[in-house]
Protein backbone atom coordinates (compact mmCIF):
# COMPACT_ATOMS: atom_id res chain seq x y z
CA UNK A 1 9.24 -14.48 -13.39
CA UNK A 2 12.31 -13.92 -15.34
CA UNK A 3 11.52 -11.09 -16.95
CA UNK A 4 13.59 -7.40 -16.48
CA UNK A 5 11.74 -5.09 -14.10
CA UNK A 6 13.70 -1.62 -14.71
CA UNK A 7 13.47 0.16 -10.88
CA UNK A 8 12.07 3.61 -10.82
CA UNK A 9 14.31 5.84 -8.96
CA UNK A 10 13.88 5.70 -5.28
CA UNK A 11 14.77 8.42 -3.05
CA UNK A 12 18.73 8.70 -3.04
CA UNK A 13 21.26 12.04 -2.52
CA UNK A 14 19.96 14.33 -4.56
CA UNK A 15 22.80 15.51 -7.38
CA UNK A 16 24.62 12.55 -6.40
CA UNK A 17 26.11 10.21 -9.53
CA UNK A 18 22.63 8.68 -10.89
CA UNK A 19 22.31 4.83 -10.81
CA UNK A 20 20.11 2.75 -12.60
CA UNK A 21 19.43 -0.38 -11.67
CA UNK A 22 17.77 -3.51 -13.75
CA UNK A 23 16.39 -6.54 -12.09
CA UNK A 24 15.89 -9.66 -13.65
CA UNK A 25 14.27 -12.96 -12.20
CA UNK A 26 13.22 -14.04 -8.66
CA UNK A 27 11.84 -12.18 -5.64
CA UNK A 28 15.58 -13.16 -4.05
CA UNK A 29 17.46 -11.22 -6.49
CA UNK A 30 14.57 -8.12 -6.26
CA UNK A 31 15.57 -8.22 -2.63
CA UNK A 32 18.82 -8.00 -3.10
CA UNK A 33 18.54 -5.15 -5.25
CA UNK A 34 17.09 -3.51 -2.49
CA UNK A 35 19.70 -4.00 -0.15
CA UNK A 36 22.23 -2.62 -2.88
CA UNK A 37 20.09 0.51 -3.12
CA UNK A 38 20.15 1.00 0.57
CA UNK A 39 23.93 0.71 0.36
CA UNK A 40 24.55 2.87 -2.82
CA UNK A 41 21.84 5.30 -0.81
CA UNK A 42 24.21 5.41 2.28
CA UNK A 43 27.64 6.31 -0.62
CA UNK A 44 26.22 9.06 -1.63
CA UNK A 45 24.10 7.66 -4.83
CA UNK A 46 21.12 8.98 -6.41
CA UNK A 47 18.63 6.60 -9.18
CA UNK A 48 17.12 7.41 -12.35
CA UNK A 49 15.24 5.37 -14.93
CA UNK A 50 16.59 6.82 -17.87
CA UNK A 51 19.69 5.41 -19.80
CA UNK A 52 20.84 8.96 -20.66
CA UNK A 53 20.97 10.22 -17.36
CA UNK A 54 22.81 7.73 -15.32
CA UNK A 55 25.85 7.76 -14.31
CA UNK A 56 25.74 3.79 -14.09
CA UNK A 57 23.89 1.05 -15.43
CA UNK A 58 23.93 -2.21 -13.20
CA UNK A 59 22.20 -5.27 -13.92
CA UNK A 60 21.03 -7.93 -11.05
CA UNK A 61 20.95 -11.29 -13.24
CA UNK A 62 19.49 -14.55 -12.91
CA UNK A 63 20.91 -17.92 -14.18
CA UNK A 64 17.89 -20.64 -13.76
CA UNK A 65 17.26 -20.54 -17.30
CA UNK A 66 19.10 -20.37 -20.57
CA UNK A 67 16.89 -17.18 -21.62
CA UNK A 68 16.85 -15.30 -18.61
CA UNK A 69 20.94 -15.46 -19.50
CA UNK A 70 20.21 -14.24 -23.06
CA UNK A 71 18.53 -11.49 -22.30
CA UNK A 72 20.93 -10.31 -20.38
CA UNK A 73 23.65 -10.65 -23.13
CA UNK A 74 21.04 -8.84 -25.65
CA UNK A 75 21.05 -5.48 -22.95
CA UNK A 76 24.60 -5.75 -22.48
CA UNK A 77 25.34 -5.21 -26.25
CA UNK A 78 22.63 -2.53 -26.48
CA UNK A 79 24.77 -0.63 -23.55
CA UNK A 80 27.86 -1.15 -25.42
CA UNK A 81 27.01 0.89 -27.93
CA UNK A 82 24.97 3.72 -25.37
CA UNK A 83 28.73 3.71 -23.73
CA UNK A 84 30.23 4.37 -27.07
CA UNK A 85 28.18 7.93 -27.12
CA UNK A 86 28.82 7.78 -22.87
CA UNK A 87 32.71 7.08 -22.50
CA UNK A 88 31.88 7.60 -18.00
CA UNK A 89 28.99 5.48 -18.08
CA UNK A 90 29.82 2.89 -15.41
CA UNK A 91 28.90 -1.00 -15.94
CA UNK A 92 28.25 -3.71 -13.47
CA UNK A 93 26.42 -7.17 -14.07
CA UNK A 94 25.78 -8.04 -10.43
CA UNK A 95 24.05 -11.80 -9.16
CA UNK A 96 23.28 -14.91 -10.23
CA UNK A 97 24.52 -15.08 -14.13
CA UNK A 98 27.92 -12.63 -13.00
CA UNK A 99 28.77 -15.85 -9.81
CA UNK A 100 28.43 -18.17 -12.94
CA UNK A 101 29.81 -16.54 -15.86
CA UNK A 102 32.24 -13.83 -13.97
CA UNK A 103 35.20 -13.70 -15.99
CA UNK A 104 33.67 -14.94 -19.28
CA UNK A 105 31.01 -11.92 -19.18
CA UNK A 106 34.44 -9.35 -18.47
CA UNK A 107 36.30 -11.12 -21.70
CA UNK A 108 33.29 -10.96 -23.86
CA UNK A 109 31.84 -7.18 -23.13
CA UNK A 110 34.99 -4.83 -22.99
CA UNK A 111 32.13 -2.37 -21.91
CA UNK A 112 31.79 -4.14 -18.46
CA UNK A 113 33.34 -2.51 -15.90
CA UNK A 114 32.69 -5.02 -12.99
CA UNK A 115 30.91 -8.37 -11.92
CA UNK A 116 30.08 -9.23 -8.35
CA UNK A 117 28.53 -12.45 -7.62
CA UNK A 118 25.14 -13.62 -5.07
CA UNK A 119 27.69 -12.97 -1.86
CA UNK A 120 29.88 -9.92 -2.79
CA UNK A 121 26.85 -7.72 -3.34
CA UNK A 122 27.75 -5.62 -0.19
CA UNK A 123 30.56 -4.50 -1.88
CA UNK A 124 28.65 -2.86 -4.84
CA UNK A 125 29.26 0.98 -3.72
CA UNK A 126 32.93 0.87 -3.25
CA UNK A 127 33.41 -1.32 -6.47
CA UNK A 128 30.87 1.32 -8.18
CA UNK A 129 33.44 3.97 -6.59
CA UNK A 130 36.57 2.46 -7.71
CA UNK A 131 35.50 1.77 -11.16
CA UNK A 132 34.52 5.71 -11.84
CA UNK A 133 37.32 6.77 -9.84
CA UNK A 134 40.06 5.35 -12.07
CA UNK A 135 38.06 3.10 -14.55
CA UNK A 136 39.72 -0.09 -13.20
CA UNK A 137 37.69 -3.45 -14.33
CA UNK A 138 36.76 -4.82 -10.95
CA UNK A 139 35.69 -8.93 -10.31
CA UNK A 140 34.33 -10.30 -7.06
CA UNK A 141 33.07 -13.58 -6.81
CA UNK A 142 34.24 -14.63 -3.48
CA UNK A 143 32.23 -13.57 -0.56
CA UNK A 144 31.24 -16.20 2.65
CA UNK A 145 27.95 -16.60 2.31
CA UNK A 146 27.86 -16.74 6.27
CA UNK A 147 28.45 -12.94 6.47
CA UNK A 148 26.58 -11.70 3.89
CA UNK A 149 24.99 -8.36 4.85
CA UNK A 150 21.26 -8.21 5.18
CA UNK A 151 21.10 -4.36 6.15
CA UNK A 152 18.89 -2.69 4.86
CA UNK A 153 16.84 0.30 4.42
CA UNK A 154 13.40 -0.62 5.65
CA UNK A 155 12.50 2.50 3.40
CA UNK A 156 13.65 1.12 0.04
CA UNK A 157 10.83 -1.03 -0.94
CA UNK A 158 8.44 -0.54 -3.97
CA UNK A 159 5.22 -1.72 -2.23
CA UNK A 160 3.91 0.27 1.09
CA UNK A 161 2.54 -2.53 2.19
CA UNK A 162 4.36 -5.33 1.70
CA UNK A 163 8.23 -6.04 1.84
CA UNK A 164 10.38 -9.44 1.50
CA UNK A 165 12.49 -10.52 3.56
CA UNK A 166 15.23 -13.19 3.62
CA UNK A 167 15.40 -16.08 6.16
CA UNK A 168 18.44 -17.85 4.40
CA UNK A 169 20.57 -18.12 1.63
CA UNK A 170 22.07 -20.76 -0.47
CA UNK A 171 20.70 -24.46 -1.27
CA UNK A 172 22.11 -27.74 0.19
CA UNK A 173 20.20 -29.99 -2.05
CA UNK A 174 21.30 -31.00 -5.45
CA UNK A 175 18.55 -31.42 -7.97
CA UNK A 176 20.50 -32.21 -11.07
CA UNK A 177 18.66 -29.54 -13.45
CA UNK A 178 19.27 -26.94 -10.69
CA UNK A 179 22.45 -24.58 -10.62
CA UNK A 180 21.08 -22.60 -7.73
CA UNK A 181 23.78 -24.09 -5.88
CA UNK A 182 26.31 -23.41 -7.84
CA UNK A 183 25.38 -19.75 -7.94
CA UNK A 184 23.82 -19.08 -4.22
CA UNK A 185 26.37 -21.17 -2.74
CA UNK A 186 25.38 -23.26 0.99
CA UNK A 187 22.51 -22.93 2.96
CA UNK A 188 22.75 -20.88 5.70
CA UNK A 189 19.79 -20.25 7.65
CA UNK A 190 19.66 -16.27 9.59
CA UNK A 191 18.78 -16.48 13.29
CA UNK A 192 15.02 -15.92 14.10
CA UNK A 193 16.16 -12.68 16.87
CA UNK A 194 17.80 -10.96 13.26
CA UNK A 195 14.45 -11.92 11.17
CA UNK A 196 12.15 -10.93 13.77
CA UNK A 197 13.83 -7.58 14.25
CA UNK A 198 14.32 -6.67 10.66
CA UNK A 199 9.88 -7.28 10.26
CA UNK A 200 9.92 -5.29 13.55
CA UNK A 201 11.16 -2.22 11.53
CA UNK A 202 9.23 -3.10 8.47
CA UNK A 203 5.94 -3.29 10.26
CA UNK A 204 6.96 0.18 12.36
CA UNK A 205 7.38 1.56 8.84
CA UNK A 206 3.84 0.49 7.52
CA UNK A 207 4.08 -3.14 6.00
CA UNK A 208 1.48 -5.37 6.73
CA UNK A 209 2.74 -8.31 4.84
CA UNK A 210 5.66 -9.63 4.40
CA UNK A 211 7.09 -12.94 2.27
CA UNK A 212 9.79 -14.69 4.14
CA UNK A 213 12.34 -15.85 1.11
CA UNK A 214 14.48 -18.94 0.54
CA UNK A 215 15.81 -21.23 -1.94
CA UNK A 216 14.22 -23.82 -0.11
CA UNK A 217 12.40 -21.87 3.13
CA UNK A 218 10.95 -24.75 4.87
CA UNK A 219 14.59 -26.15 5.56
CA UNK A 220 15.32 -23.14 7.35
CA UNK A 221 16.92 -23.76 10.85
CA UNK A 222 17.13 -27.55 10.26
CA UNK A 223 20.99 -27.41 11.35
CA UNK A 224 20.05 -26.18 14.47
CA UNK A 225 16.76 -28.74 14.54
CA UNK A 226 14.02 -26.00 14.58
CA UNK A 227 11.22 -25.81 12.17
CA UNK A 228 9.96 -22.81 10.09
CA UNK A 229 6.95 -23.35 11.93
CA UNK A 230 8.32 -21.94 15.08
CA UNK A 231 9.29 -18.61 13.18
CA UNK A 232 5.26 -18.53 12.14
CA UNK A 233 4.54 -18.95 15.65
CA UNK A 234 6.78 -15.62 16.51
CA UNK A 235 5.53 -13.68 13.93
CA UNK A 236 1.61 -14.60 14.66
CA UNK A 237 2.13 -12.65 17.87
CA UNK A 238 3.77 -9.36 15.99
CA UNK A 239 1.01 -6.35 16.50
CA UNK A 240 0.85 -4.75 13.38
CA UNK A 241 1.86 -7.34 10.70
CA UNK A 242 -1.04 -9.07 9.29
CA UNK A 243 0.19 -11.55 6.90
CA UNK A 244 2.86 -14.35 6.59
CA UNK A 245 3.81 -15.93 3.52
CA UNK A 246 6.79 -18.29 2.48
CA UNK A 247 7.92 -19.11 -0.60
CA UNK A 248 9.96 -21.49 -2.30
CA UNK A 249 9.70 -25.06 -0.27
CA UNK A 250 10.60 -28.28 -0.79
CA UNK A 251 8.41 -31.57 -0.58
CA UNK A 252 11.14 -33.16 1.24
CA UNK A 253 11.26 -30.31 4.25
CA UNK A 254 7.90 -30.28 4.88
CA UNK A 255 7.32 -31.59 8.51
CA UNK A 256 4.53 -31.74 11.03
CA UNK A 257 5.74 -29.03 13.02
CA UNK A 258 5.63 -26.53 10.48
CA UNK A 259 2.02 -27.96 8.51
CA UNK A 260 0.83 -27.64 12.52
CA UNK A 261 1.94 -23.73 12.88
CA UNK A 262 0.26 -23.51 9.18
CA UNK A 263 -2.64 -24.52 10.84
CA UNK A 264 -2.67 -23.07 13.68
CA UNK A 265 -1.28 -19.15 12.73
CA UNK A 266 -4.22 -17.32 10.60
CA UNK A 267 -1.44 -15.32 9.64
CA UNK A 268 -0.61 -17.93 7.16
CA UNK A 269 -2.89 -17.39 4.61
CA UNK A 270 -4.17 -20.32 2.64
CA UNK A 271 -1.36 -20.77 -0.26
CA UNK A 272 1.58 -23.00 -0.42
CA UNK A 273 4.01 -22.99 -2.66
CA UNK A 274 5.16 -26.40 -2.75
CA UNK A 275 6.88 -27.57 -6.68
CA UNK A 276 6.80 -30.86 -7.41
CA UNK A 277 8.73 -30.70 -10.73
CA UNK A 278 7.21 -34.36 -12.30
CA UNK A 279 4.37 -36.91 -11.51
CA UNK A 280 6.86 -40.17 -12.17
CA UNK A 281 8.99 -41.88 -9.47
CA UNK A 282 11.63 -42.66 -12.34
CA UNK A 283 12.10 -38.96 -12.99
CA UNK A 284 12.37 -37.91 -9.59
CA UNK A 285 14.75 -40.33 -9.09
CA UNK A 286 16.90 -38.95 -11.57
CA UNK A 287 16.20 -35.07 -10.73
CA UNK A 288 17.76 -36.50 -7.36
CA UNK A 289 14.40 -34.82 -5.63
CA UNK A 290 14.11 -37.02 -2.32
CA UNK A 291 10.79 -37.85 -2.55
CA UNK A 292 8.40 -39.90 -4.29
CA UNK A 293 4.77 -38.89 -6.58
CA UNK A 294 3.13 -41.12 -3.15
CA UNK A 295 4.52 -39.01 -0.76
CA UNK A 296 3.88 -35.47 -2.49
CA UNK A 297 0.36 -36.46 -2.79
CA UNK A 298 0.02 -37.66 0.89
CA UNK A 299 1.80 -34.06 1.64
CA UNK A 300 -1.13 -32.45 0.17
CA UNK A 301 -3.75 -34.54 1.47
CA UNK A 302 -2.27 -33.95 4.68
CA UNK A 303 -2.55 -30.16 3.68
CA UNK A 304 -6.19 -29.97 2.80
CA UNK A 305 -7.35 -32.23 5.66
CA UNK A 306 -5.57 -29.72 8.20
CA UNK A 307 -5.66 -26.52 6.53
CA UNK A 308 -9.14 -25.93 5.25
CA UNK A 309 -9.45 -23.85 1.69
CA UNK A 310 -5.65 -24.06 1.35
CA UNK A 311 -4.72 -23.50 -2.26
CA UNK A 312 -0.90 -25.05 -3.41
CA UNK A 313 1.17 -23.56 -6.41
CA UNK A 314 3.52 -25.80 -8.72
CA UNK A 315 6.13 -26.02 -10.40
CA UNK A 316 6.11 -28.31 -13.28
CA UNK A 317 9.38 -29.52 -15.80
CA UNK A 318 8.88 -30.95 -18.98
CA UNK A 319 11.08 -32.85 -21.59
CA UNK A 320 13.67 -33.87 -18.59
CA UNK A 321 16.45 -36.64 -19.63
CA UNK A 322 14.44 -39.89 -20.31
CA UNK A 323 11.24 -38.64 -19.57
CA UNK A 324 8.68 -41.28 -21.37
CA UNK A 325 4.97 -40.75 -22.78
CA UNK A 326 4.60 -42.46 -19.50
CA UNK A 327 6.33 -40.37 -17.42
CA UNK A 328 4.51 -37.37 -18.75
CA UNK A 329 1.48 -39.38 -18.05
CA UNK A 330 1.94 -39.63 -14.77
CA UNK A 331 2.31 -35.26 -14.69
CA UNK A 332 -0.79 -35.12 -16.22
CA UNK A 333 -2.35 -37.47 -13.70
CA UNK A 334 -0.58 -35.60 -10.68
CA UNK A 335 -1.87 -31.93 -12.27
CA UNK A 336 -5.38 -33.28 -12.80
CA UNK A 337 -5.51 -34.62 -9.06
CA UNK A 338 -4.00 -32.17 -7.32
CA UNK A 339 -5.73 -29.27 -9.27
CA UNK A 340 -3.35 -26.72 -8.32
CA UNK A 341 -4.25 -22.88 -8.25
CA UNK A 342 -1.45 -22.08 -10.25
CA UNK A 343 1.44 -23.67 -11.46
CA UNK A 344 4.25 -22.48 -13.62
CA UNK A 345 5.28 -25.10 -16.29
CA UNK A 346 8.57 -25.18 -18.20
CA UNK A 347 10.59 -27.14 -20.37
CA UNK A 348 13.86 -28.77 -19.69
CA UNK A 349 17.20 -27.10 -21.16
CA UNK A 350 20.74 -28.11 -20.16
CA UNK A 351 22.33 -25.90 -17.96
CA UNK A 352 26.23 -25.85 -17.55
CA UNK A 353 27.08 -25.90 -13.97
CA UNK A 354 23.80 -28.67 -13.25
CA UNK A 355 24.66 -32.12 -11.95
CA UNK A 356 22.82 -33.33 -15.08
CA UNK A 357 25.20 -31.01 -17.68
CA UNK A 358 27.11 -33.68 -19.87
CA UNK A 359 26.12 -36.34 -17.44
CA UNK A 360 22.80 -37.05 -19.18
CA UNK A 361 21.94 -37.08 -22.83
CA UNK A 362 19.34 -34.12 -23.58
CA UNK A 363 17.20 -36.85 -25.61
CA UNK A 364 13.65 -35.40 -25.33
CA UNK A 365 13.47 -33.63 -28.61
CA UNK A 366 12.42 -29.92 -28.53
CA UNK A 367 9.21 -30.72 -30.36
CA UNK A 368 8.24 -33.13 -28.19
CA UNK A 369 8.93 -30.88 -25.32
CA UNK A 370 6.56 -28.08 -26.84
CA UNK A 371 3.93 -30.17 -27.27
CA UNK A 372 3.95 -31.30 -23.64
CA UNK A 373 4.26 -28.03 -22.38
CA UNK A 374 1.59 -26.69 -24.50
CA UNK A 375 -0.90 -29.47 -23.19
CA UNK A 376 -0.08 -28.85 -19.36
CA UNK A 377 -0.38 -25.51 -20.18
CA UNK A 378 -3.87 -25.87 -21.55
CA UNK A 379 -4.98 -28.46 -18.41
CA UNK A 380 -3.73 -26.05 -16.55
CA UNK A 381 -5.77 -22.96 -17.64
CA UNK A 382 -9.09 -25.60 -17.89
CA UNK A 383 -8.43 -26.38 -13.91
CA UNK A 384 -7.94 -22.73 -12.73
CA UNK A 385 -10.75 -21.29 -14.82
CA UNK A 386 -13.23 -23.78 -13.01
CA UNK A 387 -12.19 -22.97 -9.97
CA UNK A 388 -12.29 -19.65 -10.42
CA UNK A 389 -15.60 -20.17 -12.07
CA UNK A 390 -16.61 -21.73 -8.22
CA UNK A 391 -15.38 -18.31 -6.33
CA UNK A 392 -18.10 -16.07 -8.48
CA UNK A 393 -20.19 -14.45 -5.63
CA UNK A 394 -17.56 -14.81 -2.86
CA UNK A 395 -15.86 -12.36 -0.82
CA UNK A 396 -12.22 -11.75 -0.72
CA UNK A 397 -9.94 -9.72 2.41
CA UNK A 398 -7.57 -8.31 -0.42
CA UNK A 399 -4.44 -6.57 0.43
CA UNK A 400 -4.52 -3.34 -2.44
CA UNK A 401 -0.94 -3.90 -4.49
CA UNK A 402 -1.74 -0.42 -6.89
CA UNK A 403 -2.96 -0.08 -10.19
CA UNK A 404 -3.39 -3.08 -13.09
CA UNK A 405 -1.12 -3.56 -15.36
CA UNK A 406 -3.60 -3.55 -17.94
CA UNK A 407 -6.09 -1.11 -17.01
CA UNK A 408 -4.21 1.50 -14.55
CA UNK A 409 -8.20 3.02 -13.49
CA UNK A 410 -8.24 -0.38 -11.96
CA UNK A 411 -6.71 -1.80 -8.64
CA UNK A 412 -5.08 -5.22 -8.30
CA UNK A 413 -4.44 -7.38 -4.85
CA UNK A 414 -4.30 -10.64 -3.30
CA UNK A 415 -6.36 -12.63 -0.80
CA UNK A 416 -5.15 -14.93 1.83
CA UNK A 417 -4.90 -17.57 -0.94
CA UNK A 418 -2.77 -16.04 -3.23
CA UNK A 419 -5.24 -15.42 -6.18
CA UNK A 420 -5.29 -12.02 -7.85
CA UNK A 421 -8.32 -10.18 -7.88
CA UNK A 422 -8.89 -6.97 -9.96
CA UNK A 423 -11.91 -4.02 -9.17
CA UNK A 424 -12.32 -0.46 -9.42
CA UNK A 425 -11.25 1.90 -6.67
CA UNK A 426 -9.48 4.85 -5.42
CA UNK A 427 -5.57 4.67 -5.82
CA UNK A 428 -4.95 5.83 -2.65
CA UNK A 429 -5.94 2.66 -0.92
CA UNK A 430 -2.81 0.76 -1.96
CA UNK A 431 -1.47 -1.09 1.10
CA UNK A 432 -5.01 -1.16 2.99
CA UNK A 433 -7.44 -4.18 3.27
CA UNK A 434 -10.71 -4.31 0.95
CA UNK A 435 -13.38 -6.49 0.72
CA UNK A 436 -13.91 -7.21 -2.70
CA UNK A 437 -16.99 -9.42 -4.17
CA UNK A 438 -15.84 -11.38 -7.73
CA UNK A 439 -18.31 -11.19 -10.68
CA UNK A 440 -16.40 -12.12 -13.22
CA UNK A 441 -13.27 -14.34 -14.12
CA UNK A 442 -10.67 -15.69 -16.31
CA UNK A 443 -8.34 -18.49 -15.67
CA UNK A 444 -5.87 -16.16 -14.66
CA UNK A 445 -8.04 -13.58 -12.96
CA UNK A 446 -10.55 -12.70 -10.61
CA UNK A 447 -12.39 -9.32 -11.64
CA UNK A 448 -15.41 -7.33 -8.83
CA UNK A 449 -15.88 -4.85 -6.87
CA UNK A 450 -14.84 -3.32 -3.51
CA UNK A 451 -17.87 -3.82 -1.23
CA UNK A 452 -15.66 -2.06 1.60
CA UNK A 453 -12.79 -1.49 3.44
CA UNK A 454 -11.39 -3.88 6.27
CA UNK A 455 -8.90 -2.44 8.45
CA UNK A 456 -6.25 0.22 7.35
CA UNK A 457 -2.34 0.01 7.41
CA UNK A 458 -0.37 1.64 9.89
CA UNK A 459 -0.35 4.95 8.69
CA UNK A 460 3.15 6.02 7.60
CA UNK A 461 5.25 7.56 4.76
CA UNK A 462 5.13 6.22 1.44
CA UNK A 463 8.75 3.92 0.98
CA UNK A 464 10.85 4.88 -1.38
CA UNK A 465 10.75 2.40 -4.53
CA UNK A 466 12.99 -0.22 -5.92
């Protein structure tokens, strides 16, 4: 998830100063670099993917994790010396890591021209413009996160099909290993007439799918005591758009309204990604999650009894402060029970910024850490792999993402629950609807072939990538 995903250049003023721009971490910061590439579109901006022809390297950073912060440090000394060779080259670390390290990143790389944090990102182009005009070193970490800009370009995204969307920003809660917080700043949920126009324009320009985003979705609205579910409701009666999804939510926002729109909206799908970070109360309690290992599995059996075939993704932390044999125990239990589709397991690392930074003793040692990851890991890949095992000789409505990474003469998509599914076919299908039979799998994969197509997308332009 955290990995950097350089942007091939989308569409921009041709001759104009060439940008280009590096995304690391979550589907929230990918959307936000399309919303800066709509508004560095509308300056005057063009994009490349080579270092030697831009005009301007800018990086959209994430801070969850000690590495993801790293690697951002490694590139930054790498363009150091490219700028040594490239006095003009422009500089910008924009996001997550520039909200939480602003000044410190401007003192360590004298190559860094600017920083703007997760609400000043509207202000990218004119920064970008001021910095090559006169070479000033710029800093903005300031902006209300109740007027952040969500213009876009419905144009600028890099799937045909598909497109993200943001519902909210920000985080109220205050899990102590979380500096989301600190970096997104308060939740503020967008009103459903902006959301529902903004997919409007997305579906008129050929998306089929789209993922509503939020640091924790299924609290969106709650200040104004209206469920996510009602939002479902609105969008299962949008011609055109033919799938829903949501991603990240909270155990503690999940209500009845929204698990009866879930069940009621075939829009939907059948995943649910729903973390629930540790199987003991006692670490909970300390994460400060709201909720006990009872009532996340009474969430999902409430799930499964109601939504039929629905499939829920995890989120798992290992090593946290004080975390016993026994508390790891109880994970194992919860993963074996709950025999999640996926789930994403990682170990605890003290973040500055985190309720828990200095305030609790990192006293799991590393070792220990690795070895519990490794084993989750391993019960993990055992539960998917006979699951997927179960799905051999079923058919699959995929939505065509484009070519495999690992074999680009094959396709990749998703079904309605989130699995990936990989089969031969023609390339030009990306963004349609095939039915694909599996005949073969891996834990991680399901491999067939297209028996036939479904329905088509809209027909429409391919969008210009991000």
């Amino acid at each position: 998830m955290n990995d950097a995903v350089l942007s091939p250049p989308p569409i921009g003023h041709a001759g104009g100063p060439k940008v280009l721009l590096e995304v690391f971490g979550c589907q929230m910061n990918k959307l936000d670099a399309e919303l800066m590439v709509s508004a560095l579109k509308r300056a005057g901006y063009d994009f490349t993917d080579r270092d030697e022809e831009a005009a301007a390297v800018l990086l959209v950073t994430c801070a969850i994790r000690d590495q993801a912060e790293h690697r951002v440090h490694s590139h930054l000394g790498e363009l150091s010396v490219l700028k040594r060779s490239h006095p003009d080259l422009a500089l910008g670390v924009l996001g997550c890591q520039a909200q939480r390290q602003g000044q410190e990143l401007l003192s360590r790389w004298p190559a860094l021209d600017f920083v703007a944090g997760t609400r000043d990102f509207p202000k990218v182009a004119r920064m970008l413009d001021e910095v090559r005009a006169d070479r000033t070193r710029l800093i903005a970490l300031e902006g209300d996160p109740e007027t952040v800009s969500e213009e876009r370009d419905v144009t600028v995204r890099p799937h045909r099909g598909r497109a993200f969307v943001n519902v909210m920003r920000g985080c109220d809660k205050r899990c102590t290993y979380c500096v989301v917080p600190n970096t997104r700043g308060v939740e503020v949920s967008r009103p459903m007439a902006d959301v529902i126009a903004e997919i409007d324009q997305l579906v008129d320009d050929g998306v089929v799918e789209v993922t509503l985003l939020g640091q924790t979705v299924n609290a969106w609205g709650r200040r104004e005591d209206r469920s996510l579910g009602e939002l479902l409701h609105r969008l299962e009666e949008l011609p055109g758009l033919h799938r829903v999804r949501f991603i990240t939510s909270h155990p503690e926002e999940m209500d009845d309204r929204l698990v009866d729109a879930m069940a009621a909206c075939r829009k939907s799908g059948l995943f649910l990604h729903l973390p629930p970070q540790s199987g003991s109360d006692s670490v909970l309690r300390r994460m400060a999650r709201g909720y006990t290992v009872e009532r996340y599995d009474e969430i999902l059996v409430s799930l499964r009894e109601r939504i039929p075939g629905i499939e829920i993704g995890a989120d798992i932390i290992v090593g946290f402060p004080g975390e016993t044999d026994e508390d790891f125990e109880g994970t194992r239990r919860l993963m074996e029970r709950s025999r999640f589709s996926q789930a994403y397991v990682f170990r605890y690392s003290p973040r500055p910024g985190t309720p828990a930074f200095g305030r609790m003793d990192d006293d799991v040692p590393d070792a220990v850490k690795r070895e519990r990851l490794a084993a989750l890991n391993a019960l993990q890949n055992r539960l998917m792999l006979e699951r997927h095992r179960g799905l051999i000789g079923s058919r699959h409505e995929v939505l065509v993402e484009g070519a495999s990474r690992k074999d680009p003469r094959r396709l990749f998509g998703r079904n309605l629950a989130f699995d990936r599914l990989v089969f031969e076919g023609d390339p030009d299908v990306e963004g349609r609807f095939i039915e694909v039979e599996v005949t073969d799998v891996t834990a991680l994969t399901l491999s067939g072939h297209a028996v036939s197509e479904v329905r088509s997308a809209p027909a429409s332009p391919a969008p210009a990538a991000v």
